[in-house]
PDB file of N, CA and C in Angstrom:
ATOM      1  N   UNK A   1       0.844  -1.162   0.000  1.00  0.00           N
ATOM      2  CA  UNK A   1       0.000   0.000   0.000  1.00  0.00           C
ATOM      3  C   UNK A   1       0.897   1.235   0.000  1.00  0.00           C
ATOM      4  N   UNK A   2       0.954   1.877  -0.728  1.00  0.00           N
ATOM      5  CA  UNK A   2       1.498   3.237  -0.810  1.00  0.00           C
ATOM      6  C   UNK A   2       0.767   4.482  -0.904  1.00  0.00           C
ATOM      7  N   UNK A   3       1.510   5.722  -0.810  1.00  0.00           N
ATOM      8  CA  UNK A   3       1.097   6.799   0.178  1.00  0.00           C
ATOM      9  C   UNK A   3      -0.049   7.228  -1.106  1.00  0.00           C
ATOM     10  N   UNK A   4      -0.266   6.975  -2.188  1.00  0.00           N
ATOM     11  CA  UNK A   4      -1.391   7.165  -3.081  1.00  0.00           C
ATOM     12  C   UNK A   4      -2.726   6.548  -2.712  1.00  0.00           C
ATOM     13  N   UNK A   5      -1.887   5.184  -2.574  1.00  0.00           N
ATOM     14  CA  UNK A   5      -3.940   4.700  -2.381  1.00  0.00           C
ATOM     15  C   UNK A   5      -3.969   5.157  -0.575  1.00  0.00           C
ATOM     16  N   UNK A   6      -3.119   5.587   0.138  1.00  0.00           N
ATOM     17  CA  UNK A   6      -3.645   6.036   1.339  1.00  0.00           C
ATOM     18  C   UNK A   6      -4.381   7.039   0.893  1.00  0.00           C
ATOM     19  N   UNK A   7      -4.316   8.472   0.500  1.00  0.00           N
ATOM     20  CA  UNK A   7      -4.407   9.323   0.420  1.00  0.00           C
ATOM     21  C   UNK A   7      -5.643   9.066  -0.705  1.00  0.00           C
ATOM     22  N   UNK A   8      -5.913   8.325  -1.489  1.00  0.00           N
ATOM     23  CA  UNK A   8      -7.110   8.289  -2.008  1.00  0.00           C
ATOM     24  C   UNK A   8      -8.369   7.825  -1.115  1.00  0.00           C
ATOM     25  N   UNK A   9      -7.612   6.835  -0.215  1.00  0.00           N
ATOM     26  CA  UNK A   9      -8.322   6.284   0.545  1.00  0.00           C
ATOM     27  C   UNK A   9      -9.348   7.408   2.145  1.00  0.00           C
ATOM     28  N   UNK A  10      -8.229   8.493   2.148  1.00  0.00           N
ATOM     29  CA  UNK A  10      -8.711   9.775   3.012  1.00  0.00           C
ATOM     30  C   UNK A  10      -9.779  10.081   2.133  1.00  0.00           C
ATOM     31  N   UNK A  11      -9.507  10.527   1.296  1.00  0.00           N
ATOM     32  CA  UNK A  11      -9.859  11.227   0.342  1.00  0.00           C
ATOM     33  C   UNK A  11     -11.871  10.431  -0.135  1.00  0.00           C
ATOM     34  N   UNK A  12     -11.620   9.420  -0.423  1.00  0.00           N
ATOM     35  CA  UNK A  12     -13.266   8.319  -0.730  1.00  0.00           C
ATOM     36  C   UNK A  12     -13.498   8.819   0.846  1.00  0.00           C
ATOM     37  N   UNK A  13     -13.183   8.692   2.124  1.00  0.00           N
ATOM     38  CA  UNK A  13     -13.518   8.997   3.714  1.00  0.00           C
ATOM     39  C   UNK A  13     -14.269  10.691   3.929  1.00  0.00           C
ATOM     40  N   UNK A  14     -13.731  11.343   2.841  1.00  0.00           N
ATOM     41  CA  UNK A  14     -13.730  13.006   3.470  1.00  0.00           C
ATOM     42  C   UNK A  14     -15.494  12.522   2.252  1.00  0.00           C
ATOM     43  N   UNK A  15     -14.903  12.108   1.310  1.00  0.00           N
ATOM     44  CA  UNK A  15     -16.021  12.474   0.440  1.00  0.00           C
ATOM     45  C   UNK A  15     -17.821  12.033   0.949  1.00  0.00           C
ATOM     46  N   UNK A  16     -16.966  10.763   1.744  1.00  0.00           N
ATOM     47  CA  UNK A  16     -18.562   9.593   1.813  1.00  0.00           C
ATOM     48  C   UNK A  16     -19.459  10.507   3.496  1.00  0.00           C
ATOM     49  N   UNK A  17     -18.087  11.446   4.158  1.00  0.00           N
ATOM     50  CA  UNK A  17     -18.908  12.395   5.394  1.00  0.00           C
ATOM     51  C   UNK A  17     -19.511  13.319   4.788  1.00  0.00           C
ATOM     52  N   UNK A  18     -18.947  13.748   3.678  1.00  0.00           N
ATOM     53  CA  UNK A  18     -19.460  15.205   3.173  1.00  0.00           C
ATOM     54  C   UNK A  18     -20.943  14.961   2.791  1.00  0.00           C
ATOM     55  N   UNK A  19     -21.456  13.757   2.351  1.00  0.00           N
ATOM     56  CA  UNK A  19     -22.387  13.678   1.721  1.00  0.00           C
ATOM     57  C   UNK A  19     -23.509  13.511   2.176  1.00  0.00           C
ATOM     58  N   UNK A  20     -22.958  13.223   3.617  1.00  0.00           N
ATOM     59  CA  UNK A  20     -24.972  12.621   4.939  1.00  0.00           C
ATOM     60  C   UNK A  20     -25.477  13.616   5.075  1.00  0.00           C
ATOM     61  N   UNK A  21     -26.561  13.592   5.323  1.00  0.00           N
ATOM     62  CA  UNK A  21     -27.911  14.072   4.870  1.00  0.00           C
ATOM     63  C   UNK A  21     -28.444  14.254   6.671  1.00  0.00           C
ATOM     64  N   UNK A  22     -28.059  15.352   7.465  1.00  0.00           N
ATOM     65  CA  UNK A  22     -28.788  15.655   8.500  1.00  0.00           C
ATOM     66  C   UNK A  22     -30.293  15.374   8.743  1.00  0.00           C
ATOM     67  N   UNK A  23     -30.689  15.881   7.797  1.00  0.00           N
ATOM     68  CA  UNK A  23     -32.650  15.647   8.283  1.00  0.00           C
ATOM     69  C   UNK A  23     -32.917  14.184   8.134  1.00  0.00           C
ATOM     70  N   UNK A  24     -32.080  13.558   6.841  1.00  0.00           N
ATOM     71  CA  UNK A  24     -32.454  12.287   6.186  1.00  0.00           C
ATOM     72  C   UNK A  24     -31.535  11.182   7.341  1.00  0.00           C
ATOM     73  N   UNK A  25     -30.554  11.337   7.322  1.00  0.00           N
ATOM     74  CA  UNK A  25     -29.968  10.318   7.815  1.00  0.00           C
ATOM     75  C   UNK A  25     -29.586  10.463   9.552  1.00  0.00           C
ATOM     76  N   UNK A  26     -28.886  11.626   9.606  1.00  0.00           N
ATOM     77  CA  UNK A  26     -27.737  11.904  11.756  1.00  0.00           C
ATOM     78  C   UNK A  26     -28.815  11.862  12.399  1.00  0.00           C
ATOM     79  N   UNK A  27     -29.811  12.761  12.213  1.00  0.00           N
ATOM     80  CA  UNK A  27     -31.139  13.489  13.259  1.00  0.00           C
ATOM     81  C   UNK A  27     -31.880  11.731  13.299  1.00  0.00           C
ATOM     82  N   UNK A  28     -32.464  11.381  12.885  1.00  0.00           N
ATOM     83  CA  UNK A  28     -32.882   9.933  13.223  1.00  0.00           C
ATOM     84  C   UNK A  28     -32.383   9.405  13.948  1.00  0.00           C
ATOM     85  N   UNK A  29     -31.015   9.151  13.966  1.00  0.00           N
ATOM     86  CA  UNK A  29     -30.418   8.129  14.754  1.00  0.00           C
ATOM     87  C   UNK A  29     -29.448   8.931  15.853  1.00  0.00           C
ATOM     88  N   UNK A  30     -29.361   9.951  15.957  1.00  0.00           N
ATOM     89  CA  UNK A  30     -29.223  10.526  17.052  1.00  0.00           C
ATOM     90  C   UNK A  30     -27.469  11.204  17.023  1.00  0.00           C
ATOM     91  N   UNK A  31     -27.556  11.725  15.901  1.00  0.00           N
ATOM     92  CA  UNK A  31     -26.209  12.206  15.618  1.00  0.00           C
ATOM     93  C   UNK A  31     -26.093  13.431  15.013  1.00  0.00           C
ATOM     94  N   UNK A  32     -27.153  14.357  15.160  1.00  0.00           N
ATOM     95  CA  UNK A  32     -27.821  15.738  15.199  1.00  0.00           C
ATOM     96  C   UNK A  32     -26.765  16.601  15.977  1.00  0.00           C
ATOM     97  N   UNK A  33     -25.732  17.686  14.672  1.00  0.00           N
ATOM     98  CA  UNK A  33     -25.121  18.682  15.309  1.00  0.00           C
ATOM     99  C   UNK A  33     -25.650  19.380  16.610  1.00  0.00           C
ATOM    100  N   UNK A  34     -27.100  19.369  17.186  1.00  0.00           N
ATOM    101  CA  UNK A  34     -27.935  19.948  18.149  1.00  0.00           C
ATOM    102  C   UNK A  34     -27.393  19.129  19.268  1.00  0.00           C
ATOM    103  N   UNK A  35     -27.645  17.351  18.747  1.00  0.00           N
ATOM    104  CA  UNK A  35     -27.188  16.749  20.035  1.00  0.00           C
ATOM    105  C   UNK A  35     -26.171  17.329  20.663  1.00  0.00           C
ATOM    106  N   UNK A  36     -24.971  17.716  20.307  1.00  0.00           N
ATOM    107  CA  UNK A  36     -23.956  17.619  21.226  1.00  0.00           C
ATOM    108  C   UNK A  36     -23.501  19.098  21.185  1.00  0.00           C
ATOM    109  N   UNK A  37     -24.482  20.033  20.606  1.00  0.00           N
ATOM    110  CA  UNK A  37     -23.447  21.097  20.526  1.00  0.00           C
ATOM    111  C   UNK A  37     -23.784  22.267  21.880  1.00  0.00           C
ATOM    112  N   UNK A  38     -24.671  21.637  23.081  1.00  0.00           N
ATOM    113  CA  UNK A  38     -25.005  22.478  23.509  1.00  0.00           C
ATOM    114  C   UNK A  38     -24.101  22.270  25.242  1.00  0.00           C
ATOM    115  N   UNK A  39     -23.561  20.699  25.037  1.00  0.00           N
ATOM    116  CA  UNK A  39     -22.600  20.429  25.600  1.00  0.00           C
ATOM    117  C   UNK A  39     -21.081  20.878  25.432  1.00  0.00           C
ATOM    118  N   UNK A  40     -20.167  20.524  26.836  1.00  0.00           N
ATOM    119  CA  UNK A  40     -18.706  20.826  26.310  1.00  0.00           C
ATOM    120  C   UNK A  40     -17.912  19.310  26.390  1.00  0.00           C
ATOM    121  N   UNK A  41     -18.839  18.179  26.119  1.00  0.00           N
ATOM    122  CA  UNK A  41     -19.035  16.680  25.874  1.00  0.00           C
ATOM    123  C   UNK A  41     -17.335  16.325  25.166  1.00  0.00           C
ATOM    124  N   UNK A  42     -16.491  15.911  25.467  1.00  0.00           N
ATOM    125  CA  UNK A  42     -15.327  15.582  24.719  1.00  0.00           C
ATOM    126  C   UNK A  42     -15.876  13.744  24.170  1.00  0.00           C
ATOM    127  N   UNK A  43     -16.591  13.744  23.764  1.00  0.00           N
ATOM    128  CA  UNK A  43     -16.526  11.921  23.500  1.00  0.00           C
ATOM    129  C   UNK A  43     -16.359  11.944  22.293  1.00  0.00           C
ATOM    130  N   UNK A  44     -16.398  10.501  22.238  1.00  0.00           N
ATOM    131  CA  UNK A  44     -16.212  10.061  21.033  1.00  0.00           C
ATOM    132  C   UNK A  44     -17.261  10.662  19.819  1.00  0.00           C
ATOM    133  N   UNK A  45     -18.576  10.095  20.393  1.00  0.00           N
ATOM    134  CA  UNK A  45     -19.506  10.447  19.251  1.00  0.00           C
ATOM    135  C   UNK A  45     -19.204  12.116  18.990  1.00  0.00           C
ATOM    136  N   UNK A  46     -19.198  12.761  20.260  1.00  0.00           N
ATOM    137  CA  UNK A  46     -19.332  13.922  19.441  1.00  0.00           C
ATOM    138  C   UNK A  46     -18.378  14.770  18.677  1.00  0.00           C
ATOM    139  N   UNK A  47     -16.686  13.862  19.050  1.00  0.00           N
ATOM    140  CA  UNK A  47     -15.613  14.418  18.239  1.00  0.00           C
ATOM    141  C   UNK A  47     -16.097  14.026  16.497  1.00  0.00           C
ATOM    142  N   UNK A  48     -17.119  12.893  16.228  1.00  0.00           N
ATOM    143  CA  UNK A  48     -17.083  12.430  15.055  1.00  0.00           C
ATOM    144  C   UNK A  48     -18.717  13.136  14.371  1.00  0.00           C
ATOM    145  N   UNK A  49     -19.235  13.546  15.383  1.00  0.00           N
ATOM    146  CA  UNK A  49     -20.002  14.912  14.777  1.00  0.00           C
ATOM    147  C   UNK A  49     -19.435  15.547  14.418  1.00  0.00           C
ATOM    148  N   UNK A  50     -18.550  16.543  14.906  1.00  0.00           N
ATOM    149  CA  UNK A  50     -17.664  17.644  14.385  1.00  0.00           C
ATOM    150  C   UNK A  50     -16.952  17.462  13.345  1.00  0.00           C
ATOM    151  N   UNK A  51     -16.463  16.107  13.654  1.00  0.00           N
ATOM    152  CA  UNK A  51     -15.387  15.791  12.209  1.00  0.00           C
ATOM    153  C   UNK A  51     -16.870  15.831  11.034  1.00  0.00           C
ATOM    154  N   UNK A  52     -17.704  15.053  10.824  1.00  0.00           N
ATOM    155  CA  UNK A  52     -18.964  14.853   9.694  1.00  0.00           C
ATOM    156  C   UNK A  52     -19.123  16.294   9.371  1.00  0.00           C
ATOM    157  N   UNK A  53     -19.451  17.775  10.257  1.00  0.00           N
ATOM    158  CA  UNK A  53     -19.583  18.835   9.887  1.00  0.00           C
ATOM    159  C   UNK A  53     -18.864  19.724   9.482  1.00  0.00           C
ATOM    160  N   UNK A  54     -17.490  19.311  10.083  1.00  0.00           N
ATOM    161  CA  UNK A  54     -16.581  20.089   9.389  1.00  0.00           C
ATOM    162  C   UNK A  54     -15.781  19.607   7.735  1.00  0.00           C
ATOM    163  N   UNK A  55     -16.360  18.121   7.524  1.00  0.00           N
ATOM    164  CA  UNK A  55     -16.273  18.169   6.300  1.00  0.00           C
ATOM    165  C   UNK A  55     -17.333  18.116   4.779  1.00  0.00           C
ATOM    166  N   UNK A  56     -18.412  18.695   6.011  1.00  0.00           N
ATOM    167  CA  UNK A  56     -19.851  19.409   5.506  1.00  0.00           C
ATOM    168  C   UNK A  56     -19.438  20.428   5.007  1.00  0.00           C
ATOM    169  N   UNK A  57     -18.238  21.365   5.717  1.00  0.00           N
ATOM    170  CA  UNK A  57     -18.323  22.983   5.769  1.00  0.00           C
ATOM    171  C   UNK A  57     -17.568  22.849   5.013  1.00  0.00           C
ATOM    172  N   UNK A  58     -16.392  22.115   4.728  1.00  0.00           N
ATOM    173  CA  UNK A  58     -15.376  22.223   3.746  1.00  0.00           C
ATOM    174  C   UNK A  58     -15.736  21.802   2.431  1.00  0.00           C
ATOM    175  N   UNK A  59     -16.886  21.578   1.937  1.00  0.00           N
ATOM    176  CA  UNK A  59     -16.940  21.190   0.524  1.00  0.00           C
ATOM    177  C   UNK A  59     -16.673  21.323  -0.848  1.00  0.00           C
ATOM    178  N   UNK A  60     -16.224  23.123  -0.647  1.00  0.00           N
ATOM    179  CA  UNK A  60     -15.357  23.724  -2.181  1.00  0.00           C
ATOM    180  C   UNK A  60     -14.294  23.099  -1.895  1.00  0.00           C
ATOM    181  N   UNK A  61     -13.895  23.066  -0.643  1.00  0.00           N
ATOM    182  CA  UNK A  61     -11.955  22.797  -0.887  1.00  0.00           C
ATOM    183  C   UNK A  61     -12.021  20.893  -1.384  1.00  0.00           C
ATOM    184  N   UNK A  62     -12.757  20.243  -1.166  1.00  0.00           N
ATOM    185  CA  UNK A  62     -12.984  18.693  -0.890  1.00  0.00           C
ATOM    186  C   UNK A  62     -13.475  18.735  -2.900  1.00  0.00           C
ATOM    187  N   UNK A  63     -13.978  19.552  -3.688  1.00  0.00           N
ATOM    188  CA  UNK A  63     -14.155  19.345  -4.509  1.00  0.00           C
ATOM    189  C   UNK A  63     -13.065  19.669  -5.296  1.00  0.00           C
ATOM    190  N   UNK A  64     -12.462  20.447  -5.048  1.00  0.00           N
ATOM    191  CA  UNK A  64     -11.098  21.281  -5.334  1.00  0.00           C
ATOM    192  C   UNK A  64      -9.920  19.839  -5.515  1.00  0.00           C
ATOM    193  N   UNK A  65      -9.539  19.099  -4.210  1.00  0.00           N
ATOM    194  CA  UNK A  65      -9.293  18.057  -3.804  1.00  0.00           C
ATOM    195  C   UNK A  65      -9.500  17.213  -5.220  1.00  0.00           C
ATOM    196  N   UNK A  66     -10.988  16.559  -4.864  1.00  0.00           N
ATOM    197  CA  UNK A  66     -11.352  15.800  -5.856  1.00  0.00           C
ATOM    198  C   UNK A  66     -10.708  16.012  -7.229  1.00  0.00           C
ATOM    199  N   UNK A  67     -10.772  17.445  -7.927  1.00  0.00           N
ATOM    200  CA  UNK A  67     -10.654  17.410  -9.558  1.00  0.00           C
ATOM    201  C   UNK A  67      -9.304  17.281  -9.539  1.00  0.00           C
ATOM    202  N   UNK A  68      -8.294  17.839  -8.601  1.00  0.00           N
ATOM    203  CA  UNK A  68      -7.068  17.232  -8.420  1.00  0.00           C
ATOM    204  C   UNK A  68      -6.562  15.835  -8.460  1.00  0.00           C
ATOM    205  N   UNK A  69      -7.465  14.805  -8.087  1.00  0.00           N
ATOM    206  CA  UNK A  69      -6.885  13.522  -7.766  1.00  0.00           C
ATOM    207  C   UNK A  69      -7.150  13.067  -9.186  1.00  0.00           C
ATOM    208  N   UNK A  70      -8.173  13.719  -9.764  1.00  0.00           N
ATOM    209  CA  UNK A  70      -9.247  12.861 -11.023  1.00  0.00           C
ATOM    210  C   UNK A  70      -8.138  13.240 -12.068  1.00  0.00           C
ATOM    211  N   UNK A  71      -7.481  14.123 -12.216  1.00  0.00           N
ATOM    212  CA  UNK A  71      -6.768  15.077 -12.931  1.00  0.00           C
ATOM    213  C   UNK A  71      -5.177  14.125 -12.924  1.00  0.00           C
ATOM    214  N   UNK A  72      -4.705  14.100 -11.603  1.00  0.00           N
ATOM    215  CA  UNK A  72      -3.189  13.354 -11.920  1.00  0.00           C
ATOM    216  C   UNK A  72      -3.788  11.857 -11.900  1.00  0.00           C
ATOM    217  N   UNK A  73      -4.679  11.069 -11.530  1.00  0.00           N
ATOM    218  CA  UNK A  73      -5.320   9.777 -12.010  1.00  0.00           C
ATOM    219  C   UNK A  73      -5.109  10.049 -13.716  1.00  0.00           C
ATOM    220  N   UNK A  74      -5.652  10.832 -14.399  1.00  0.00           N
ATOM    221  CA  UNK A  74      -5.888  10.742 -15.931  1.00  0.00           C
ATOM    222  C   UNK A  74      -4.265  10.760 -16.516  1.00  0.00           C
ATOM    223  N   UNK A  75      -4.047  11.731 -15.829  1.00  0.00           N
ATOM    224  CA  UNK A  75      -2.649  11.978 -16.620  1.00  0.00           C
ATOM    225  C   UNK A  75      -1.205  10.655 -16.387  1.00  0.00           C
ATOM    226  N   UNK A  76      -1.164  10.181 -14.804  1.00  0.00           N
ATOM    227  CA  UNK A  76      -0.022   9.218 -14.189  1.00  0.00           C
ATOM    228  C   UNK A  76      -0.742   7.501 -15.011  1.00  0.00           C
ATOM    229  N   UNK A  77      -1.976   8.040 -15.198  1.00  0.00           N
ATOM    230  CA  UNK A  77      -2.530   6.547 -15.866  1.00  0.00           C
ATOM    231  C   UNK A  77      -3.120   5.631 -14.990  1.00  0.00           C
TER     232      UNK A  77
END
């Protein structure tokens, strides 16, 4: 395994958080930015809320990302 398919492998990870669906999918099952944000809660779940929203918030740079990888994929072959 080399530092490419790691880094693709972040990369499929940042993409598959960016994409959940708060009303549709977290809020059901109890993983609602609300849940935890009114706490100063260090756990687990809610470090991995923050991580899901902050790569909610980052989505130009994560697409940015993307056409980059798609881009030296086409060209390295």
């Amino acid at each position: 395994m080399g530092l490419s398919t790691l880094l693709e492998g972040i990369l499929l990870l940042a993409n598959a958080l960016a994409i959940l669906n708060e009303d549709r999918f977290l809020a059901p099952r109890g993983w609602a930015f609300s849940d935890v944000s009114g706490g100063k809660t260090k756990s687990f779940k809610a470090q991995l809320i923050g991580l899901i929203y902050a790569t909610q918030y980052l989505r130009v740079p994560l697409i940015l990302l993307n056409s980059i990888y798609i881009i030296m994929k086409l060209v390295s072959g």
